[in-house]
Structure formats: C-alpha cells, structure tokens
Protein backbone atom coordinates (compact mmCIF):
# COMPACT_ATOMS: atom_id res chain seq x y z
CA UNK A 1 -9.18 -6.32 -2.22
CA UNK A 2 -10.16 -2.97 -1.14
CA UNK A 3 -6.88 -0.82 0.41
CA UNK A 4 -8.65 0.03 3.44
CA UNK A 5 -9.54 -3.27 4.44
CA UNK A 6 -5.78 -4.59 4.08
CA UNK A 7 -4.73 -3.10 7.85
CA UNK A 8 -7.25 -5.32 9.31
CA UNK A 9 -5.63 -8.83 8.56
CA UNK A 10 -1.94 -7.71 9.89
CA UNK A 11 -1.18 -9.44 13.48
CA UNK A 12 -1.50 -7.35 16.28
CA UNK A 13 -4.71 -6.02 14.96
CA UNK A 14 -6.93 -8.89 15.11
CA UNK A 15 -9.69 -7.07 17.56
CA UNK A 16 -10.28 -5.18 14.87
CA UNK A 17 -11.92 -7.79 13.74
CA UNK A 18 -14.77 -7.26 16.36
CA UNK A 19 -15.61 -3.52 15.28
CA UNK A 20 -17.97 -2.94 12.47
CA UNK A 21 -15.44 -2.27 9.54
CA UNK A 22 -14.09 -5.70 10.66
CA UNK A 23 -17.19 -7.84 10.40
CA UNK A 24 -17.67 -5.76 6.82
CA UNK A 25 -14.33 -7.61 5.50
CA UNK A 26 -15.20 -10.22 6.76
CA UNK A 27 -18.49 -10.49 5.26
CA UNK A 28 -16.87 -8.87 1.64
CA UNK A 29 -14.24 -11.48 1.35
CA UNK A 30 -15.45 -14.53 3.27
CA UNK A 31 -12.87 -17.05 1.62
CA UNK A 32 -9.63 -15.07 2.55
CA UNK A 33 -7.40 -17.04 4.79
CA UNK A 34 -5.64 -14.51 6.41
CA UNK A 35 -9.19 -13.09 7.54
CA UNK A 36 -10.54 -16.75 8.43
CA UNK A 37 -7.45 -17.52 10.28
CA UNK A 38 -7.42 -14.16 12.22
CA UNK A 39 -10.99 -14.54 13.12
CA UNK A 40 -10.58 -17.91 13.87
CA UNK A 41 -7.64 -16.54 16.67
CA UNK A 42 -10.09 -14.18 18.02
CA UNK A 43 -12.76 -16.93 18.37
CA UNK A 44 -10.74 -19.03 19.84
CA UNK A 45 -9.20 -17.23 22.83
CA UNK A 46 -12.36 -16.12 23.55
CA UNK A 47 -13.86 -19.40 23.97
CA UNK A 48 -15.60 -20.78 21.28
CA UNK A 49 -13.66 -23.11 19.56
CA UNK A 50 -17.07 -24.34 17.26
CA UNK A 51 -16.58 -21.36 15.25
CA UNK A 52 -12.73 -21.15 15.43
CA UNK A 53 -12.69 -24.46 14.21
CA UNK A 54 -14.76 -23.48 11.17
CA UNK A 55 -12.88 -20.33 10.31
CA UNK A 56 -9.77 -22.57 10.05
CA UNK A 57 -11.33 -24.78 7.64
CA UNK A 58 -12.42 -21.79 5.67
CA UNK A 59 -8.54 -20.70 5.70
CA UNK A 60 -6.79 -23.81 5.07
CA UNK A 61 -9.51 -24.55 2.41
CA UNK A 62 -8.45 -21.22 0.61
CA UNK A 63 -4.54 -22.14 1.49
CA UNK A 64 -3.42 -25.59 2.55
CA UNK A 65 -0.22 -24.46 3.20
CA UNK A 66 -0.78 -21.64 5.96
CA UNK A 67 0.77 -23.68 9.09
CA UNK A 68 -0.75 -21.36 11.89
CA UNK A 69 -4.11 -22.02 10.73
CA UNK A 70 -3.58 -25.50 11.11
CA UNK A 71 -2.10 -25.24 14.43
CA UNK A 72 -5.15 -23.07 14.94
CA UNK A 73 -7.44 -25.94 14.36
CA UNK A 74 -5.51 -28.55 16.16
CA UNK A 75 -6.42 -26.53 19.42
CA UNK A 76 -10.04 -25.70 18.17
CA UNK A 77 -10.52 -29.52 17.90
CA UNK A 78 -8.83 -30.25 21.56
CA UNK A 79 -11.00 -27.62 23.21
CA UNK A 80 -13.88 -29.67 21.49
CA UNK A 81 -12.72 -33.03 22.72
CA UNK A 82 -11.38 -34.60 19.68
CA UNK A 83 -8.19 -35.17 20.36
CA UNK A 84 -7.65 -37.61 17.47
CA UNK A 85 -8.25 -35.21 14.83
CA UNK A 86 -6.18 -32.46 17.14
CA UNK A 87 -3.47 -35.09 16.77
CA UNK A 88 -4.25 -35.73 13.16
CA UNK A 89 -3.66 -32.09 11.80
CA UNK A 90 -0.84 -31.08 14.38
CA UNK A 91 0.98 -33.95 12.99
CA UNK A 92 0.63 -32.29 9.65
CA UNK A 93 2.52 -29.31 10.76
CA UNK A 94 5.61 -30.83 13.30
CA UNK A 95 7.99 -30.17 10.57
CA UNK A 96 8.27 -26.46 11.41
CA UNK A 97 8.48 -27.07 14.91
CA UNK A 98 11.27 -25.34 15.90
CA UNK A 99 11.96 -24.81 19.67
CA UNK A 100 9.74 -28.14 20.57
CA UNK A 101 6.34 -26.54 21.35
CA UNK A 102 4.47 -28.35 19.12
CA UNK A 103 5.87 -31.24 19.82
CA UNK A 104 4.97 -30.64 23.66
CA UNK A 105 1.44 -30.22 22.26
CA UNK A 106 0.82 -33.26 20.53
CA UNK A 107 2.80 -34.93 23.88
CA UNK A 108 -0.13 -33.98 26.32
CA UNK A 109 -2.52 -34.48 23.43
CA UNK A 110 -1.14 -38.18 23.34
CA UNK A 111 -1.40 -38.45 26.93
CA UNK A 112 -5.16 -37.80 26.83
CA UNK A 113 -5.81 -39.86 24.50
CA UNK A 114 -4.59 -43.07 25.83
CA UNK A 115 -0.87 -42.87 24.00
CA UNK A 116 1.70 -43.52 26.55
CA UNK A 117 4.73 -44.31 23.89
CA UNK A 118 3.91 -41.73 21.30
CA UNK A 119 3.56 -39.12 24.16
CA UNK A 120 7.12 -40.49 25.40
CA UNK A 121 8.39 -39.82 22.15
CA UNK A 122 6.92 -36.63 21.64
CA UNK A 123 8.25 -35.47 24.66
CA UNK A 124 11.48 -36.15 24.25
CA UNK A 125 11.50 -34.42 20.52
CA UNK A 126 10.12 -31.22 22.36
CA UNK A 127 12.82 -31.48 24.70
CA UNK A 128 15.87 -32.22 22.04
CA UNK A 129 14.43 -29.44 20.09
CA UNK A 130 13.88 -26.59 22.71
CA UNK A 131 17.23 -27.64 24.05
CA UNK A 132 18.82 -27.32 20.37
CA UNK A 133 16.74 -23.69 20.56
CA UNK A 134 17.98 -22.59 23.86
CA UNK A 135 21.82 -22.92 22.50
CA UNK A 136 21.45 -21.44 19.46
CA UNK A 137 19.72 -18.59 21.54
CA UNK A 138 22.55 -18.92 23.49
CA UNK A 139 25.20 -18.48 20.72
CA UNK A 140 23.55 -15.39 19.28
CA UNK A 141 23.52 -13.75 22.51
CA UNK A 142 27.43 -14.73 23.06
CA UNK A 143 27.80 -13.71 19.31
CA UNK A 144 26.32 -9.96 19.72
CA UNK A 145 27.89 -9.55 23.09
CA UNK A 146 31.18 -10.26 21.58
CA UNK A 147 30.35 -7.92 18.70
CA UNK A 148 29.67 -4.99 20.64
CA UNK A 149 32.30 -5.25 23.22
C-alpha cells in the first residue's frame, strides 16, 4: 500500500473518500476493509444503504473479525427492510456491546419484526449494561476528582 493513500482510511477523514485521490484508493485496493468499511460509512449516512451494504460485505469478506463493519451492515440491511438479517449479523457482534447500544438496536429491530419477548429481553440487557456504563463512568469521574483535589 502506497504511503500517501494510508491518511485516507483513518476516522475522521472519511469524506475524503468523496474527492478524487479517494475514489483512486479505492479503485487501487478494492478488497481493503478499512477502505470498504469507511466507504460503506459514507454511503450509508448519506442514504444509500444498497451500496453500504455491499461495501460491508467487501470488508468483512477481507476481515471477518472487524465488528464496526458488521454493525455497519446490520443498519444497511434495516434501512433496506430486512430486519431478519439486520438481526442476524448484529447478533454476531452483541458481545462487545458495552454501554447497551447495541443491544437497544437489536430491541427496536425485534419490535419491528414481530418479537415482543426477544425485544423485552434485549431491552432490558441495554438497560443493565448502560446502567453498569454510567457507574463505572461515574467512578472514574469520582476517581480523577479525588486525584486532583
């Protein structure tokens, strides 16, 4: 990979993405995740989830383990109206759910799809785990308050 290109796939830069030197990487390394799941960002929160959807595949075919890119094409595939598969591949990922986002997610996700007890139970995970969040946020606040009184 070409040095120049590398400043285009760090986060914060993804509009790069829509100037010419960014649809160059693109179309020089067309398998590289990091690209894929940038573009796939891009593509998505501006509307069209098709192609988000796609560029996630691209990225999770090239790394299975890249978590964001599967939460990436969860949401393509809700925006699209499957909510099964969205289900099916956030499911993959709830184990890094930390403050109970995700879990929130695949709550209303449930809901849509006709899932009254696994949305119930989703919820409440979201909730334990963004409460669990909130106090540890909590205790580190207490911790460096302490520390630099």
């Amino acid at each position: 990979m070409r040095r120049e290109h590398w400043p285009l796939y760090r986060p914060g830069r993804i509009l790069t993405l829509l100037r010419p030197e960014g649809r160059r990487s693109v179309a020089e390394f067309p398998s590289h995740p990091g690209l894929n799941y940038h573009t796939g960002e891009l593509l998505l929160h501006t509307g069209d989830a098709a192609s988000a959807s796609a560029c996630f595949e691209r990225a999770l075919q090239a790394d299975s383990r890249l978590g964001l890119a599967r939460v990436g094409l969860a949401d393509s595939y809700a925006k699209l109206g499957r909510t099964e598969n969205a289900i099916e591949e956030l499911k993959l990922v709830l184990n890094t759910d930390k403050d109970g986002t995700l879990h929130a997610r695949l709550a209303r996700w449930y809901q849509q799809s006709g899932h009254p007890r696994e949305a119930e139970t989703a919820f409440a995970t979201a909730k334990q785990l963004k409460d669990a969040a909130d106090q540890a946020s909590r205790a580190k606040l207490a911790a460096y308050t302490n520390a630099n009184n």
